[in-house]
C-alpha atoms as a PDB file:
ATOM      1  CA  UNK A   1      37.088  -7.593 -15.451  1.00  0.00           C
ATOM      2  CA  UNK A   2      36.144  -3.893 -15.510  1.00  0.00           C
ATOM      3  CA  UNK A   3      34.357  -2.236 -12.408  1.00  0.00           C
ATOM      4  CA  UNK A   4      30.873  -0.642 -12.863  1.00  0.00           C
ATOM      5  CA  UNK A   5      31.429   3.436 -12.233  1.00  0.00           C
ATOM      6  CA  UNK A   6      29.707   4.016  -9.041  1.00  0.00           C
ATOM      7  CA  UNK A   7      26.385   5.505  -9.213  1.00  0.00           C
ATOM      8  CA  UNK A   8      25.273   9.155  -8.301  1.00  0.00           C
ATOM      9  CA  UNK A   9      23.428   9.809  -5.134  1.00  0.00           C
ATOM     10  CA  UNK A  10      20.799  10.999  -7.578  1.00  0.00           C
ATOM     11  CA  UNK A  11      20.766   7.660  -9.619  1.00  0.00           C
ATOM     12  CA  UNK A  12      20.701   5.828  -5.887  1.00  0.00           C
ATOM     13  CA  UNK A  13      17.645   8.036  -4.809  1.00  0.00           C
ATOM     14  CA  UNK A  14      15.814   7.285  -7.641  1.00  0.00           C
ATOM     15  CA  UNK A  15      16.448   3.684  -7.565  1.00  0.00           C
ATOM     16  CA  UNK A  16      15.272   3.662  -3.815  1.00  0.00           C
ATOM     17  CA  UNK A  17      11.893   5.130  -5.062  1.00  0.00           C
ATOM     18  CA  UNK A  18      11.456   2.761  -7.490  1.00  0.00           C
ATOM     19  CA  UNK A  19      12.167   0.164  -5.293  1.00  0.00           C
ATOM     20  CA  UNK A  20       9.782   1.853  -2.345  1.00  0.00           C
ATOM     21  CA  UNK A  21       6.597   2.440  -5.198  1.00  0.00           C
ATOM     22  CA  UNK A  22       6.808  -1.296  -6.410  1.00  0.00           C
ATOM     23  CA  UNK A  23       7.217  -2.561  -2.200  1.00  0.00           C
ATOM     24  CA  UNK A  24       4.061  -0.291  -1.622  1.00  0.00           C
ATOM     25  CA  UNK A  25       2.385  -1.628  -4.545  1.00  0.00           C
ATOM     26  CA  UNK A  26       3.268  -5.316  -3.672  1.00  0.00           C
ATOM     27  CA  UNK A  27       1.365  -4.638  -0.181  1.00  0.00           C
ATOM     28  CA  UNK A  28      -1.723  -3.137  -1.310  1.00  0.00           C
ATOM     29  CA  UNK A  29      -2.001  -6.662  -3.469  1.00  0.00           C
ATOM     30  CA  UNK A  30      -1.248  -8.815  -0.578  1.00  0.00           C
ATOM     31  CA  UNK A  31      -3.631  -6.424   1.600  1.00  0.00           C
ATOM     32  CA  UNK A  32      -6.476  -6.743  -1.110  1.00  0.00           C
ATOM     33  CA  UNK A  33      -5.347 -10.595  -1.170  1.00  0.00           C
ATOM     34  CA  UNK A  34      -6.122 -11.232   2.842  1.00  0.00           C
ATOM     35  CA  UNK A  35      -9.255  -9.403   2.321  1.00  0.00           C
ATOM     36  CA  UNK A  36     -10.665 -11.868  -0.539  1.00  0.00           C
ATOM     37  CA  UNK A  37      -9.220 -14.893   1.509  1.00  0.00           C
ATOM     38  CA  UNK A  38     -11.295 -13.534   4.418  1.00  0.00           C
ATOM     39  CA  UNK A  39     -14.584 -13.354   2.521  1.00  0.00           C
ATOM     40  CA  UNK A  40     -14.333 -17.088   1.237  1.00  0.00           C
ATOM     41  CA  UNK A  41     -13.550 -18.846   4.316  1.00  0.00           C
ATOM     42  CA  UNK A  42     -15.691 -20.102   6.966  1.00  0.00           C
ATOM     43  CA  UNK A  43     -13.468 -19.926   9.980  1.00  0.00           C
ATOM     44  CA  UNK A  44     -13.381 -16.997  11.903  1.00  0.00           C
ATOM     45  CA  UNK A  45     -10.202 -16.721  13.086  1.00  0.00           C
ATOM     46  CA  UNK A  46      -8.290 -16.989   9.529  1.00  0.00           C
ATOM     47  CA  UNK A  47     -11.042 -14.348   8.616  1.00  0.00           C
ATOM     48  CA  UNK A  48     -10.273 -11.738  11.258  1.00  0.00           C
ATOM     49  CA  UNK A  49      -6.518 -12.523  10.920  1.00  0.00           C
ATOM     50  CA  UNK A  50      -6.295 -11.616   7.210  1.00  0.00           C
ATOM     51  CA  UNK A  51      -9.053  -8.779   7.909  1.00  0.00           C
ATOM     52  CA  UNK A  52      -6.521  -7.580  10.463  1.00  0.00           C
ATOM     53  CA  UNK A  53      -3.227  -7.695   8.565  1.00  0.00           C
ATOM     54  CA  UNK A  54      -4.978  -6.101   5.922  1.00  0.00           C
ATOM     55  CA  UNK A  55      -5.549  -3.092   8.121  1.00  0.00           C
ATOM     56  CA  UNK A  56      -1.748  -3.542   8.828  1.00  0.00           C
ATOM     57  CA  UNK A  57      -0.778  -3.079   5.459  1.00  0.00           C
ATOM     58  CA  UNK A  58      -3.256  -0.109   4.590  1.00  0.00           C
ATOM     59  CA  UNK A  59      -1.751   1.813   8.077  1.00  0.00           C
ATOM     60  CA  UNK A  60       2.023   0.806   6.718  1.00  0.00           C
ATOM     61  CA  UNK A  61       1.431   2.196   3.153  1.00  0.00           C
ATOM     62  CA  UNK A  62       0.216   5.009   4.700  1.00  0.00           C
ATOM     63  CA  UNK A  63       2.765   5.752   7.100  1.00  0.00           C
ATOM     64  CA  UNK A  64       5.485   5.032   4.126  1.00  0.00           C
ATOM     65  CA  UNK A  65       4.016   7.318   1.200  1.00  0.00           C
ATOM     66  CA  UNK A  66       5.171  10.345   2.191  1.00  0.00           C
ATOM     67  CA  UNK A  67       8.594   8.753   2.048  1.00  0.00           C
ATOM     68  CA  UNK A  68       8.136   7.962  -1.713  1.00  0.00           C
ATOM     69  CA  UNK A  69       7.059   9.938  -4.793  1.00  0.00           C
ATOM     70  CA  UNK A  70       5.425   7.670  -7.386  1.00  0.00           C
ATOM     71  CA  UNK A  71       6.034   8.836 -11.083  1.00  0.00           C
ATOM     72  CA  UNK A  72       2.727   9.626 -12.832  1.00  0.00           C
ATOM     73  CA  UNK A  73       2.458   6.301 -14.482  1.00  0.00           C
ATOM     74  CA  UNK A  74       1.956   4.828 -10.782  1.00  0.00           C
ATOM     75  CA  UNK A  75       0.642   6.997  -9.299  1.00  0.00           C
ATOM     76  CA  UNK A  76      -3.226   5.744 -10.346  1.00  0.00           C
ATOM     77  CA  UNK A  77      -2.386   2.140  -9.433  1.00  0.00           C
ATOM     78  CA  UNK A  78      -1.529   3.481  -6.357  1.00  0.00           C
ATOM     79  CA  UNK A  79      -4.512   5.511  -5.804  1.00  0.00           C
ATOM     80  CA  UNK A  80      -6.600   3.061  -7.104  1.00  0.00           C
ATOM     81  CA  UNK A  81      -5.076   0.189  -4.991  1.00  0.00           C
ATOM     82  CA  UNK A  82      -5.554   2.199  -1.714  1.00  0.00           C
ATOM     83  CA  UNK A  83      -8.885   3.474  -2.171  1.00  0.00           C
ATOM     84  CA  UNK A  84      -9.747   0.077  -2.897  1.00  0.00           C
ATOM     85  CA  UNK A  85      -8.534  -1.121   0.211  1.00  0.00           C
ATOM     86  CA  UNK A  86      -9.848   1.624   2.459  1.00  0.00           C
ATOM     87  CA  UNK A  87     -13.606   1.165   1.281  1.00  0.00           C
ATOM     88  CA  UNK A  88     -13.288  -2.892   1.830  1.00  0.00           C
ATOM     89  CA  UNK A  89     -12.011  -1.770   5.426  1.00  0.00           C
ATOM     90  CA  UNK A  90     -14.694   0.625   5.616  1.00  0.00           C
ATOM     91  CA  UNK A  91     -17.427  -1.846   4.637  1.00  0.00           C
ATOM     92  CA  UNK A  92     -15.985  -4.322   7.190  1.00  0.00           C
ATOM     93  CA  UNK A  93     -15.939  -1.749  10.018  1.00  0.00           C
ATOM     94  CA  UNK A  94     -11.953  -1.850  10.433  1.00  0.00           C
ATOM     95  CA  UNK A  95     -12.003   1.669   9.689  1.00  0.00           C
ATOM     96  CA  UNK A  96     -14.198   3.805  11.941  1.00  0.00           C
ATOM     97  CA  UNK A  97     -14.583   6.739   8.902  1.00  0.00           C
ATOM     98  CA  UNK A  98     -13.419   7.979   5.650  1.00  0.00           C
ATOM     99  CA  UNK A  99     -11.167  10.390   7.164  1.00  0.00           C
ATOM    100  CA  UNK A 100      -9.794   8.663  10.434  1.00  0.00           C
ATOM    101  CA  UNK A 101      -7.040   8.272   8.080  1.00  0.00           C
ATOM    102  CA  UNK A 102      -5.209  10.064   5.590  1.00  0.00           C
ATOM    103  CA  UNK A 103      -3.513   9.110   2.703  1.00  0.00           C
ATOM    104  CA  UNK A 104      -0.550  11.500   3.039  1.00  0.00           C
ATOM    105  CA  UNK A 105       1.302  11.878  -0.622  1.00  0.00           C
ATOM    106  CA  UNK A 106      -1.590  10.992  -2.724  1.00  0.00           C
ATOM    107  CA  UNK A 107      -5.064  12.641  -3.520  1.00  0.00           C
ATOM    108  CA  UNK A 108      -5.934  13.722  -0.332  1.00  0.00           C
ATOM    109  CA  UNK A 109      -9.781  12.858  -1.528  1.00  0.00           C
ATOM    110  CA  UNK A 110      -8.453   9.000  -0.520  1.00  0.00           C
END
């Protein structure tokens, strides 16, 4: 059995911000997810749960962006994923503005 050739740093960097874009990605969906669980049920407390950890994710994607650069293929589903998120937050009042926080690494219109 022959041994793979070991990979470049550049091939492992690369594969690290693939791997960071598609993690970001899967948390805006969950994010956007315990929002719309949030507006269909009638207890409170699963509501502002998921309406919390929804903020969660929106303050971890934007602490990790900077970390990552998204090619320009994801880049929009990015963009579009997070602004998404931070006008539901908005309209709940779990954001107190439009700029209270950033979107570092992105279209700093966000």
């Amino acid at each position: 059995m022959m041994a793979l050739p070991p990979k470049s740093n550049r091939q492992i960097v690369e594969e690290t911000n693939r791997a960071g874009v598609q993690f970001l990605l899967a948390d805006l969906v969950a994010a956007l997810t315990f929002l719309d669980v949030a507006d269909v049920t009638d207890d409170e407390n699963t509501r502002t749960r998921n309406r919390h950890h929804a903020r969660l994710a929106y303050e971890t994607v934007l602490k990790l962006l900077p970390r990552i650069s998204p090619s320009d293929e994801e880049r929009p589903e990015l963009e579009s994923k997070l602004e998404d998120l931070k006008n539901r937050l908005l309209a709940l009042g779990y954001l107190k503005d439009r700029c209270e926080i950033g979107a570092p690494g992105l279209d700093q219109s966000l």
